[in-house]
Protein backbone atom coordinates (compact mmCIF):
# COMPACT_ATOMS: atom_id res chain seq x y z
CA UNK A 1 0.00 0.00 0.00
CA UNK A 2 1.34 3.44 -1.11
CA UNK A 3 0.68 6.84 0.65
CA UNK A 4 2.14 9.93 -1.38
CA UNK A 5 3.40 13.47 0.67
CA UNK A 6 4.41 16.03 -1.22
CA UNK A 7 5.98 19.44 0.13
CA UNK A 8 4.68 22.23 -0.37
CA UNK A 9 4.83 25.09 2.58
CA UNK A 10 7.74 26.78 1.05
CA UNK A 11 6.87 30.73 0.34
CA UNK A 12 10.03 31.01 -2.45
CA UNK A 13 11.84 34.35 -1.20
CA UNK A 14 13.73 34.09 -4.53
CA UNK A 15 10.37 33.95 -6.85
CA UNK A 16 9.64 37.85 -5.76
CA UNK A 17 5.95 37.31 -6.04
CA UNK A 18 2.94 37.04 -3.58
CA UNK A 19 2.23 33.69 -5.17
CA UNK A 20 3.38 30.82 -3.35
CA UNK A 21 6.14 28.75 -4.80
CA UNK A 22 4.30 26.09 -5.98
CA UNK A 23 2.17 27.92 -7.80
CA UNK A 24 4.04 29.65 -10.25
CA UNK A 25 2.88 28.44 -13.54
CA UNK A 26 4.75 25.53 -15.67
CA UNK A 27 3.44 24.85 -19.43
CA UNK A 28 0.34 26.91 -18.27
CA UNK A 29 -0.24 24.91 -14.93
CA UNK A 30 0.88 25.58 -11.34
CA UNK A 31 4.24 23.46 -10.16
CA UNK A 32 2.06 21.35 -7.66
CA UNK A 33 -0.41 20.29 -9.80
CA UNK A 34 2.27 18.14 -12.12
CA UNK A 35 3.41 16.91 -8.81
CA UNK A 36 0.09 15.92 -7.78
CA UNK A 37 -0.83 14.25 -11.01
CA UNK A 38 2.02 12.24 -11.34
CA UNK A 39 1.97 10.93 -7.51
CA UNK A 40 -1.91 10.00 -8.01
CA UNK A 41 -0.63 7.88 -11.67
CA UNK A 42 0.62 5.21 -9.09
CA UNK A 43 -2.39 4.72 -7.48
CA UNK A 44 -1.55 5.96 -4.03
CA UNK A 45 -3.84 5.03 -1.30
CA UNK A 46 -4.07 8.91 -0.49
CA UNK A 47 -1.72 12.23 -1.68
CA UNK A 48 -0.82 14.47 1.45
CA UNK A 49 0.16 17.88 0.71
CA UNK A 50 2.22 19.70 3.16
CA UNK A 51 1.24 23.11 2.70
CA UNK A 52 2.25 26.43 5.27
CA UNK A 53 2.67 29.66 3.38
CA UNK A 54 -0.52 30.64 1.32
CA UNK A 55 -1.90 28.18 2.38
CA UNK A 56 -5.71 29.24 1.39
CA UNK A 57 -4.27 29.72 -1.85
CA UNK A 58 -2.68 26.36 -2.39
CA UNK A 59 -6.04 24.53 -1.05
CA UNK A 60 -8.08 26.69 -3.43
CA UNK A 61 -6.11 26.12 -6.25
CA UNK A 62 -5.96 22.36 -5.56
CA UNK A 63 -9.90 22.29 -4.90
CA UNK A 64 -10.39 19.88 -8.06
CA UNK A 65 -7.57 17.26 -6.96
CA UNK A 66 -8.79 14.62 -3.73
CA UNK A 67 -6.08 15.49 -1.29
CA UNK A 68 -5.53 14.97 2.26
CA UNK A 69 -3.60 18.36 3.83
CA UNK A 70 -1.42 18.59 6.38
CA UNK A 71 -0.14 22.24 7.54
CA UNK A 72 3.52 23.29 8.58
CA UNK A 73 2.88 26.69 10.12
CA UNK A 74 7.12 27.11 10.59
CA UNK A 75 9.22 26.35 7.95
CA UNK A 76 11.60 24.22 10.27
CA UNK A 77 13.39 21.59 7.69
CA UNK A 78 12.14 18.77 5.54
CA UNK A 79 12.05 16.79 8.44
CA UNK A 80 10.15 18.81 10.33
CA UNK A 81 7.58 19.45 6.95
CA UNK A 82 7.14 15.29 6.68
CA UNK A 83 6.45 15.08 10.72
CA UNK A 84 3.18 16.89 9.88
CA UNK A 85 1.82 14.87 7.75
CA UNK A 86 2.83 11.16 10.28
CA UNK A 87 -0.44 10.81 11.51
CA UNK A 88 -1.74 10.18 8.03
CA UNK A 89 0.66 7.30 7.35
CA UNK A 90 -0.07 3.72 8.29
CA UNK A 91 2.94 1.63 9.72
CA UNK A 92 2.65 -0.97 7.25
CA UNK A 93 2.55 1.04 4.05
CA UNK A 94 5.18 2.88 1.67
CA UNK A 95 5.37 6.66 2.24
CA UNK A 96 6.42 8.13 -1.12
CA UNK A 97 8.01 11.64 -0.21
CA UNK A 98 8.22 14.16 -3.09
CA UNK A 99 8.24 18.01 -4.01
CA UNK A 100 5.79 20.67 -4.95
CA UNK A 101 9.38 22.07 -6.85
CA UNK A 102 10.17 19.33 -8.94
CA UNK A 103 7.58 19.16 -11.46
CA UNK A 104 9.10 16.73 -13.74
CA UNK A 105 9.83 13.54 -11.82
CA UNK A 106 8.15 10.42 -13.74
CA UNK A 107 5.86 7.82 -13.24
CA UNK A 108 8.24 5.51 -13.95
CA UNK A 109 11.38 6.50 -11.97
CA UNK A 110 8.79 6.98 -8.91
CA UNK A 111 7.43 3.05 -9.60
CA UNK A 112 11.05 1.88 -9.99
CA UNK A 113 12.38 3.26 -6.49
CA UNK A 114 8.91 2.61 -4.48
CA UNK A 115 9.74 -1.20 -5.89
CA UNK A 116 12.70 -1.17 -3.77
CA UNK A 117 10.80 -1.72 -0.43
CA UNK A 118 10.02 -4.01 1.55
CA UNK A 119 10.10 -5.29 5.14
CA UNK A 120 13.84 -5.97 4.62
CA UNK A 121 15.01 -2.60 2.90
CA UNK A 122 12.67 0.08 4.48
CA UNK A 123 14.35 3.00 3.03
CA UNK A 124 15.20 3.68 -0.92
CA UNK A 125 16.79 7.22 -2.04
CA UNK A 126 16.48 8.67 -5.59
CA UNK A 127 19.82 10.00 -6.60
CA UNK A 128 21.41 11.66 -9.51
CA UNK A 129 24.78 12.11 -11.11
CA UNK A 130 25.73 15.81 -11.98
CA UNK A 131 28.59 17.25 -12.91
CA UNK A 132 28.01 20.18 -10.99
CA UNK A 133 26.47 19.06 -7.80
CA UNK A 134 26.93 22.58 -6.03
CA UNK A 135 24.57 23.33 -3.63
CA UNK A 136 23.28 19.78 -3.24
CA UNK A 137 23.79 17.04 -0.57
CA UNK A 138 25.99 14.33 -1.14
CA UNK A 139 25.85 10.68 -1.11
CA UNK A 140 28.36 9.20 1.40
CA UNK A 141 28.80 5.48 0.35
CA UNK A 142 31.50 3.50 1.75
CA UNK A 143 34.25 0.93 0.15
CA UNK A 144 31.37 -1.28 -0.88
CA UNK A 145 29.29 1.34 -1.93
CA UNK A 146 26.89 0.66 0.78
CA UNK A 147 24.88 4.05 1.22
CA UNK A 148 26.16 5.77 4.57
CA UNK A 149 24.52 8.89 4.77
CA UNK A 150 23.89 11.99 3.14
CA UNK A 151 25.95 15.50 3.94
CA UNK A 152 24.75 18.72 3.16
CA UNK A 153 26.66 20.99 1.35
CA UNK A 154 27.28 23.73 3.92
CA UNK A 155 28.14 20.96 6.14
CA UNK A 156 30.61 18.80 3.87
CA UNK A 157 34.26 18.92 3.56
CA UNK A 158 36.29 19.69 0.82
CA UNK A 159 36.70 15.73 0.12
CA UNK A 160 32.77 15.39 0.36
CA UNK A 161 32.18 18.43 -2.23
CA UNK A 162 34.06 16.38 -4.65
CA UNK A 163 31.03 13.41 -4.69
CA UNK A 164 29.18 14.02 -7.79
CA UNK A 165 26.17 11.48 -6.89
CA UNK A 166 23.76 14.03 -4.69
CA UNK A 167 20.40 13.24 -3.15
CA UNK A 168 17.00 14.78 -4.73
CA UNK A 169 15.08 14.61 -2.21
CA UNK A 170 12.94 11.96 -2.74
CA UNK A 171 12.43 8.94 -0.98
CA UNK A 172 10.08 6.09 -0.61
CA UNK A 173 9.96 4.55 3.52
CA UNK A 174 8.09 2.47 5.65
CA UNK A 175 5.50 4.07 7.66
CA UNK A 176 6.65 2.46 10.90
CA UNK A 177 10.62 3.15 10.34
CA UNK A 178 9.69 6.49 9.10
CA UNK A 179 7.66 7.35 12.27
CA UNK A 180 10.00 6.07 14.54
CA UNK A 181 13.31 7.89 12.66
CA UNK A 182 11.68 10.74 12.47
CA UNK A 183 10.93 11.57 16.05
CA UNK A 184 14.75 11.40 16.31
CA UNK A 185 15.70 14.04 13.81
CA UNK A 186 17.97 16.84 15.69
CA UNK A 187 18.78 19.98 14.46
CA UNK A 188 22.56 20.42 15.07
CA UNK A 189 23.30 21.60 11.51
CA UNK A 190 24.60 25.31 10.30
CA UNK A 191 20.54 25.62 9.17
CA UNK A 192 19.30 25.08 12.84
CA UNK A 193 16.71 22.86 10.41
CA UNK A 194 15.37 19.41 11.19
CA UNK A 195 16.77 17.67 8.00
CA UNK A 196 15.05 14.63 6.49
CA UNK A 197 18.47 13.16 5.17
CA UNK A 198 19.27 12.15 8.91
CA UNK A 199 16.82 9.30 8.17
CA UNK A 200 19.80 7.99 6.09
CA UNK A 201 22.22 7.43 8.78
CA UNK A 202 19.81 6.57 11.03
CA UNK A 203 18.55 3.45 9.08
CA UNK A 204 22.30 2.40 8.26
CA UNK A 205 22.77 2.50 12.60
CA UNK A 206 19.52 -0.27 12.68
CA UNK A 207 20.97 -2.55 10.13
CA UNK A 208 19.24 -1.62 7.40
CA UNK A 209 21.03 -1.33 3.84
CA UNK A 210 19.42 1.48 1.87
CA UNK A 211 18.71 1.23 -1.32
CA UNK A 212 19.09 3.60 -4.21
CA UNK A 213 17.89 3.79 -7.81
CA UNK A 214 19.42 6.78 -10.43
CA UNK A 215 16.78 9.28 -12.36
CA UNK A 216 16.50 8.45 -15.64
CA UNK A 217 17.71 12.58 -16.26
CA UNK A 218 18.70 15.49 -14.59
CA UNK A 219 15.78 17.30 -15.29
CA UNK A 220 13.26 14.81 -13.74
CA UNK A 221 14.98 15.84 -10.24
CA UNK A 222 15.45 20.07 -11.38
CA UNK A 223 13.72 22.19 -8.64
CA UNK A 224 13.02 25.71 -9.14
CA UNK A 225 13.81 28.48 -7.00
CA UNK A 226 13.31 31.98 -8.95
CA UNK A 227 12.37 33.05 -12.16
CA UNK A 228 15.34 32.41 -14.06
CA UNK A 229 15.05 28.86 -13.38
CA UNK A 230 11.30 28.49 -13.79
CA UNK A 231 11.92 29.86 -17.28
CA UNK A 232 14.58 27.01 -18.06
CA UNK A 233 12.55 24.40 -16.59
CA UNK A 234 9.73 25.37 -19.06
CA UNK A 235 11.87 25.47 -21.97
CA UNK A 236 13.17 21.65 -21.05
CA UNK A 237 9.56 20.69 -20.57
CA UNK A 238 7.78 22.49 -23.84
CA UNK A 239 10.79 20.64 -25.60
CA UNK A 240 9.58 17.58 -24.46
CA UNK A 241 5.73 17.59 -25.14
CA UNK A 242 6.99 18.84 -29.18
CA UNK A 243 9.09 16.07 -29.05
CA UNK A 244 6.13 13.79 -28.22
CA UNK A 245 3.76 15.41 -31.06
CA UNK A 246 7.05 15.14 -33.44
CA UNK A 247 6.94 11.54 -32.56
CA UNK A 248 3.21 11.13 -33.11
CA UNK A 249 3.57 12.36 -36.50
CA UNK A 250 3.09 16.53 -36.77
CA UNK A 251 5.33 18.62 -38.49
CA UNK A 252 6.52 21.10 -36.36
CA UNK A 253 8.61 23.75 -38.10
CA UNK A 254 10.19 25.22 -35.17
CA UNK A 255 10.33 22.88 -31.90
CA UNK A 256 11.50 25.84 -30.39
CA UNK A 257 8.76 27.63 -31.20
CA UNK A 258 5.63 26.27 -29.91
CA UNK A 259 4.46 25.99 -26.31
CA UNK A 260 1.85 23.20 -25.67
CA UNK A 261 0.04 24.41 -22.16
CA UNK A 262 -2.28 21.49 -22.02
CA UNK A 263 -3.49 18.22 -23.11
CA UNK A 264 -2.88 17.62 -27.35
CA UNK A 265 -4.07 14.58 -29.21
CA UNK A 266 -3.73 14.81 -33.32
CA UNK A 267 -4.35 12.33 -36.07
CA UNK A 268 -2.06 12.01 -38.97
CA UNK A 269 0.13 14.34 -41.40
CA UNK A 270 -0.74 17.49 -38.55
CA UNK A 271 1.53 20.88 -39.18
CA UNK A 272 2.49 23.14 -36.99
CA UNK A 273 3.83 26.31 -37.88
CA UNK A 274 5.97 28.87 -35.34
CA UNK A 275 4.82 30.74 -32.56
CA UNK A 276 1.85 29.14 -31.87
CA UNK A 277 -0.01 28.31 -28.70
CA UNK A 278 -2.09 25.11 -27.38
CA UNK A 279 -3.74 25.52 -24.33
CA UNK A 280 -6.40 23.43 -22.46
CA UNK A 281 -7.42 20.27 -24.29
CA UNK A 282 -6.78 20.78 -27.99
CA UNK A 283 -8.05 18.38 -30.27
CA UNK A 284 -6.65 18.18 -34.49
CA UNK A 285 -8.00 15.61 -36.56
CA UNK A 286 -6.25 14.57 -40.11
CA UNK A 287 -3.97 16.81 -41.99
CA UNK A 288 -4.87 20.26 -40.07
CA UNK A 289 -2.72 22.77 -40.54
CA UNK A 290 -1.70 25.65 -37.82
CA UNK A 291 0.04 28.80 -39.15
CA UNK A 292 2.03 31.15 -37.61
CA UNK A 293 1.24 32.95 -34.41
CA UNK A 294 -2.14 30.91 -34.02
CA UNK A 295 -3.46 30.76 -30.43
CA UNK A 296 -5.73 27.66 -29.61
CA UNK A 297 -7.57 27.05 -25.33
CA UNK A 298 -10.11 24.08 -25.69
CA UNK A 299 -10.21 23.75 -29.37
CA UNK A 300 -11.59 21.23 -31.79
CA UNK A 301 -10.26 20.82 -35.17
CA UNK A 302 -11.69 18.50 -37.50
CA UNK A 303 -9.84 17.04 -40.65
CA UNK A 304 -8.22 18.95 -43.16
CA UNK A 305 -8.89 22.30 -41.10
CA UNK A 306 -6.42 25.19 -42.43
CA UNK A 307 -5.80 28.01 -39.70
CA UNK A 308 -4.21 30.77 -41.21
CA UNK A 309 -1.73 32.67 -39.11
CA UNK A 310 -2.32 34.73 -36.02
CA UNK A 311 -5.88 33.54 -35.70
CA UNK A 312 -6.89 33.12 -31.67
CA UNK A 313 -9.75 30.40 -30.33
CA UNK A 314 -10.92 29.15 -27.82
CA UNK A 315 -13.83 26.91 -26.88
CA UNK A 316 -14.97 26.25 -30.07
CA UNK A 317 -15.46 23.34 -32.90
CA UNK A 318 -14.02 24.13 -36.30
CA UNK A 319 -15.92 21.53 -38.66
CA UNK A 320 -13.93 19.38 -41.67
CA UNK A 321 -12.10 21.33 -44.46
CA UNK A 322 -12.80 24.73 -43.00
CA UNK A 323 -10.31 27.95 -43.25
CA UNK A 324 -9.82 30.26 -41.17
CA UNK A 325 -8.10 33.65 -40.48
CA UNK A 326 -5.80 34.71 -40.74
CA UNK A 327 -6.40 37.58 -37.94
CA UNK A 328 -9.92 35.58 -37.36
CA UNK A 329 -10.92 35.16 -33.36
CA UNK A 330 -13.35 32.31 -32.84
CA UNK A 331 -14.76 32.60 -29.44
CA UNK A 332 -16.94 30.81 -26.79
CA UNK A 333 -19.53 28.14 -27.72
CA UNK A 334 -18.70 28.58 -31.67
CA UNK A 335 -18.96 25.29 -33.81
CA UNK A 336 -19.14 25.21 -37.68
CA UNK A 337 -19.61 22.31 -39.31
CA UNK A 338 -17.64 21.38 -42.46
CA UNK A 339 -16.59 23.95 -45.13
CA UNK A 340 -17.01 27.19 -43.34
CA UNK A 341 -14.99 30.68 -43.93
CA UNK A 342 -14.37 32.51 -41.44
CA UNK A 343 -12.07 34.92 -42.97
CA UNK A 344 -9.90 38.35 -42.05
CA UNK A 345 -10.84 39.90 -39.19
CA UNK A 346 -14.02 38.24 -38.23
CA UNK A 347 -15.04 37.46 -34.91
CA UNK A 348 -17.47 34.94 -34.00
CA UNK A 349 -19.04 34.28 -30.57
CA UNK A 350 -21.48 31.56 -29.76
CA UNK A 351 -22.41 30.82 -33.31
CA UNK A 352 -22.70 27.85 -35.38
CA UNK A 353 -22.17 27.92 -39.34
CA UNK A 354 -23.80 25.44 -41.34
CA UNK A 355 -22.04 23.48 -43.68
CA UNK A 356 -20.09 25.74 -46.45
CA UNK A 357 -21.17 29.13 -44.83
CA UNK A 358 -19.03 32.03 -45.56
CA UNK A 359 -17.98 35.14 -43.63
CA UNK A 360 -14.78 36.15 -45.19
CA UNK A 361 -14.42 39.82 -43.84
CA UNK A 362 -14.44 41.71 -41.09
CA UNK A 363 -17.77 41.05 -39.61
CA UNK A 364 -19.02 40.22 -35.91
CA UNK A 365 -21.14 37.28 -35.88
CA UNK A 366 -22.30 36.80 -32.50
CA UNK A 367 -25.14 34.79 -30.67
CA UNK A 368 -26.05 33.75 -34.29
CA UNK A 369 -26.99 30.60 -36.45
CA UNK A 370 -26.17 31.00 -39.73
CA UNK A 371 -27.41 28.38 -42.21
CA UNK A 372 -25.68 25.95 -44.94
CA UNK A 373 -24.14 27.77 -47.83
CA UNK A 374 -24.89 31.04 -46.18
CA UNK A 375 -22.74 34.31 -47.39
CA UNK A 376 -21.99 37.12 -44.58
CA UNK A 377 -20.65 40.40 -46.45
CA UNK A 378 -18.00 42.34 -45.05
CA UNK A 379 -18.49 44.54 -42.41
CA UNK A 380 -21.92 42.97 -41.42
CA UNK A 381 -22.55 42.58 -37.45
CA UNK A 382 -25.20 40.98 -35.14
CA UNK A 383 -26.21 43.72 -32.40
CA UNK A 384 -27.08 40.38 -30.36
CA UNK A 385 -27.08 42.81 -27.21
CA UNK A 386 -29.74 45.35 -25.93
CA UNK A 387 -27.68 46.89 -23.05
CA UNK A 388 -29.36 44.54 -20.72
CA UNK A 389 -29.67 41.00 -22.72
CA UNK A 390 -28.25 39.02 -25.81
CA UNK A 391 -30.39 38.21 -28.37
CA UNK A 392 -30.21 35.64 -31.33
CA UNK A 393 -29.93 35.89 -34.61
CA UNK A 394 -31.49 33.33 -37.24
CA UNK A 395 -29.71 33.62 -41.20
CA UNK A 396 -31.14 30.72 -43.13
CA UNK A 397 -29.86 28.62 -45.80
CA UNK A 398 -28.35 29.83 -48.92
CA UNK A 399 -28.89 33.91 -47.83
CA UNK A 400 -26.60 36.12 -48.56
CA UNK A 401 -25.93 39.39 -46.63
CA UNK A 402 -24.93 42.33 -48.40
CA UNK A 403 -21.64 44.46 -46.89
CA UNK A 404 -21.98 46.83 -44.00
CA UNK A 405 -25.20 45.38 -43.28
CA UNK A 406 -26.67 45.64 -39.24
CA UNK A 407 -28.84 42.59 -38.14
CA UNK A 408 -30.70 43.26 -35.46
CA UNK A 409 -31.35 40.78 -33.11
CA UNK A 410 -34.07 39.03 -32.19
CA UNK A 411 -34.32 38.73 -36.03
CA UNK A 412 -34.56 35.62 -39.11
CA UNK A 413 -33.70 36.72 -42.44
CA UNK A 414 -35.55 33.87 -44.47
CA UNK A 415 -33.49 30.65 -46.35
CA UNK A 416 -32.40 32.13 -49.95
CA UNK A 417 -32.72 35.77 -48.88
CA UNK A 418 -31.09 38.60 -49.81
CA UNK A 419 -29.89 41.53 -47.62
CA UNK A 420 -28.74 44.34 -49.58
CA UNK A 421 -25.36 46.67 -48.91
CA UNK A 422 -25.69 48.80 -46.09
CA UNK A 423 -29.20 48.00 -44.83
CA UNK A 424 -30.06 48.09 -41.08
CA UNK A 425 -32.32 44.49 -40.64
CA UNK A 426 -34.99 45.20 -37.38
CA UNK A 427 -37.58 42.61 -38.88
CA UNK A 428 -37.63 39.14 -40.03
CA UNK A 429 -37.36 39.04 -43.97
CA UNK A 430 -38.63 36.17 -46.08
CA UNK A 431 -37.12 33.75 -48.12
CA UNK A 432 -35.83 33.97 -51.12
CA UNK A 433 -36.27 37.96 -51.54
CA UNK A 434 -34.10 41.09 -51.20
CA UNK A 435 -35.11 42.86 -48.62
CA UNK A 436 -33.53 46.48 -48.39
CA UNK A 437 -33.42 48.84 -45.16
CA UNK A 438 -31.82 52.21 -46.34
CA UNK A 439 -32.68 55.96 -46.01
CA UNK A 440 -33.13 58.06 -49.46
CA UNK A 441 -30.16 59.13 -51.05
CA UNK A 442 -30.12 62.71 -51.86
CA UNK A 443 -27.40 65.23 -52.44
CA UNK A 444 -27.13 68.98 -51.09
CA UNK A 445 -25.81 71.15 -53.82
CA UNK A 446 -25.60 74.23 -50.97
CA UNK A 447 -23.01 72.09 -48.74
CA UNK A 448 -19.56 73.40 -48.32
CA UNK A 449 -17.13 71.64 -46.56
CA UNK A 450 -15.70 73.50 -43.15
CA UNK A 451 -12.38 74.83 -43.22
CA UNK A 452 -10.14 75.48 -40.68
CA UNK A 453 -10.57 78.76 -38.83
């Protein structure tokens, strides 16, 4: 049985924000939340976060995961952050320990070092290589390379700098030998902190031989203390969600160029043009094609979809073989079904387009549904809103909209209708007519243009 803590009362002096630590944001997500998702992909028995500064913040920003919290009001060590969360640990199960900090551990490392114990090896330590290990604590193994302890680097001598193999942090123990271990802890050390790593020599004085197991890469085990190094953690981990569209098949022109902030599943012979943005739960069917500078939250893209560049949606449903853009923003509760324009500088809002339905330029379309084979002139709007409420507009099948034209809603202009240039639409029009809405055009012969006094 498996319980999960992860740390998380640090405030992160270094960040220089009121946010907690763990919340900065990491491909669009906070820190914690990749933590918390990739503890609960072993199937813990129950995640306990350790949470102290902001803590109203963390817990509200964690509403949506099932958590079990556990609050360090004094920022006293490691040691003293995992004796908070004891009385949540049974004696005969694992206690995975991890880090709101280190985003990018895997499932798989986690599953290989939790493997490690048992009733004979109570204790196994993830550990890393690096060929700078400044700042980190060392692994102290002696001529057999039994583990012996762990030093800290303000603590260490010049002999112990040297190691190379440092700890991360994370360990998987025994609920009873962590219980027990830990209500030894002292806090002798430069920090005047109750360090967690005393566990190590403490289960080498029982008899115990404590196991170790290596991350698979440095970055799994990177934590992040300011800016500088949130921004190169991002940059390893957008590199590594192109790479896994690049393997699934999409062209991406740029890897360096493209920042996936969510969840992104495509179908085949996908491309992906520079600068673009995928956010939420994006979704690309067949050969869709994303230009430049696109911005995508909760999309829907069916097959064969062409986005021309620096076009922005977001909750929407782009139907088969559509275009769109470029400059085109699709917005909330939008869904066209296959064939639709939406061209230059159109904006659509809560509209549906039936099937080959046009609006090419620089129109607003909103609260509107807009029939198969429709044609929207440029410059046309819906005034869907009264000051007070929206209201719907109906354009049937096959009607066509002249430019510059103002629809105003509640209104139906009829299937095969025809709006002509410029007209202001108050009343439903029937089908298969031209319906015009214009004052008389007349022409002043007095009028002289004002010039400048």
């Amino acid at each position: 049985m498996l319980s999960a803590i992860i740390l998380a009362a640090g405030k992160g002096t270094r960040m220089r924000s009121v946010l907690p630590k763990v919340l900065q944001p990491l491909g669009g997500r906070p820190l914690l939340h990749h933590v918390i998702d990739t503890a609960q992909s072993l199937q813990a028995r129950q995640t306990v976060v350790v949470a102290g500064f902001g803590l109203e913040a963390v817990q509200a920003a964690c509403q949506h995961h099932s958590l079990v919290w556990a609050v360090q009001a004094q920022q006293l060590g490691t040691g003293h952050a995992v004796a908070q969360a004891i009385d949540h640990i049974q004696n005969d199960e694992t206690a995975l320990i991890l880090y709101g900090d280190v985003p990018l551990i895997q499932t798989g490392t986690l599953a290989r070092l939790v493997d490690l114990v048992d009733d004979v090896h109570p204790l196994a330590l993830l550990t890393v290589h690096l060929d700078d290990p400044t700042g980190y604590g060392r692994i102290v193994r002696d001529a057999s390379g039994n583990m012996q302890r762990i030093v800290e680097q303000k603590d260490a001598t010049p002999a112990e700098r040297a190691i190379a193999e440092v700890n991360t942090g994370i360990m998987a123990v025994k609920g009873v030998q962590l219980r027990g271990w830990l209500a030894k802890l002292q806090n002798n050390n430069s920090q005047g902190e109750y360090y967690l790593t005393d566990i190590i020599a403490m289960a080498v004085a029982d008899g115990f031989m404590v196991r170790s197991t290596q991350a698979s890469s440095e970055m799994e085990v990177l934590g992040v203390n300011d800016k500088a190094q949130l921004a190169g953690l991002e940059r390893l981990y957008q590199a590594e969600q192109v790479m896994a569209l690049m393997k699934a098949g999409v062209t991406v022109i740029d890897p360096a160029r493209v920042d996936i902030r969510g969840e992104v599943s495509v179908g085949m012979d996908c491309a992906i043009d520079v600068n673009v943005v995928l956010s939420g739960k994006v979704v690309l069917g067949n050969n869709v094609s994303i230009g430049a500078g696109c911005v995508l939250h909760n999309v829907t893209l069916g097959d064969g979809v062409k986005l021309n560049p620096y076009s922005v949606l977001e909750d929407c449903t782009i139907g088969a073989d559509s275009r769109v853009g470029p400059f085109a923003r699709v917005r909330p509760g939008t869904v066209t079904q296959d064939h639709a324009h939406i061209g230059n500088f159109v904006e659509l809002k809560n509209a549906q387009l039936g099937s080959g339905a046009k609006v090419n330029h620089l129109s607003y379309v909103g609260d509107a549904s807009v029939g198969a084979k429709a044609n929207i002139g440029a410059g046309t709007i819906t005034c869907n809103y009264d000051g007070v409420n929206k209201h719907r507009t109906v354009i049937g099948e096959g009607a066509f909209v002249g430019s510059n034209s103002a629809l105003v809603a509640p209104v139906t202009v009829g299937a095969g209708a025809t709006i002509g240039a410029g007209s202001v639409i108050t009343k439903d029009t029937p089908d298969d007519q031209l319906t015009l809405a214009r004052a008389k055009q007349v022409t002043i012969a007095t009028w002289q243009r004002p010039v400048k006094k």
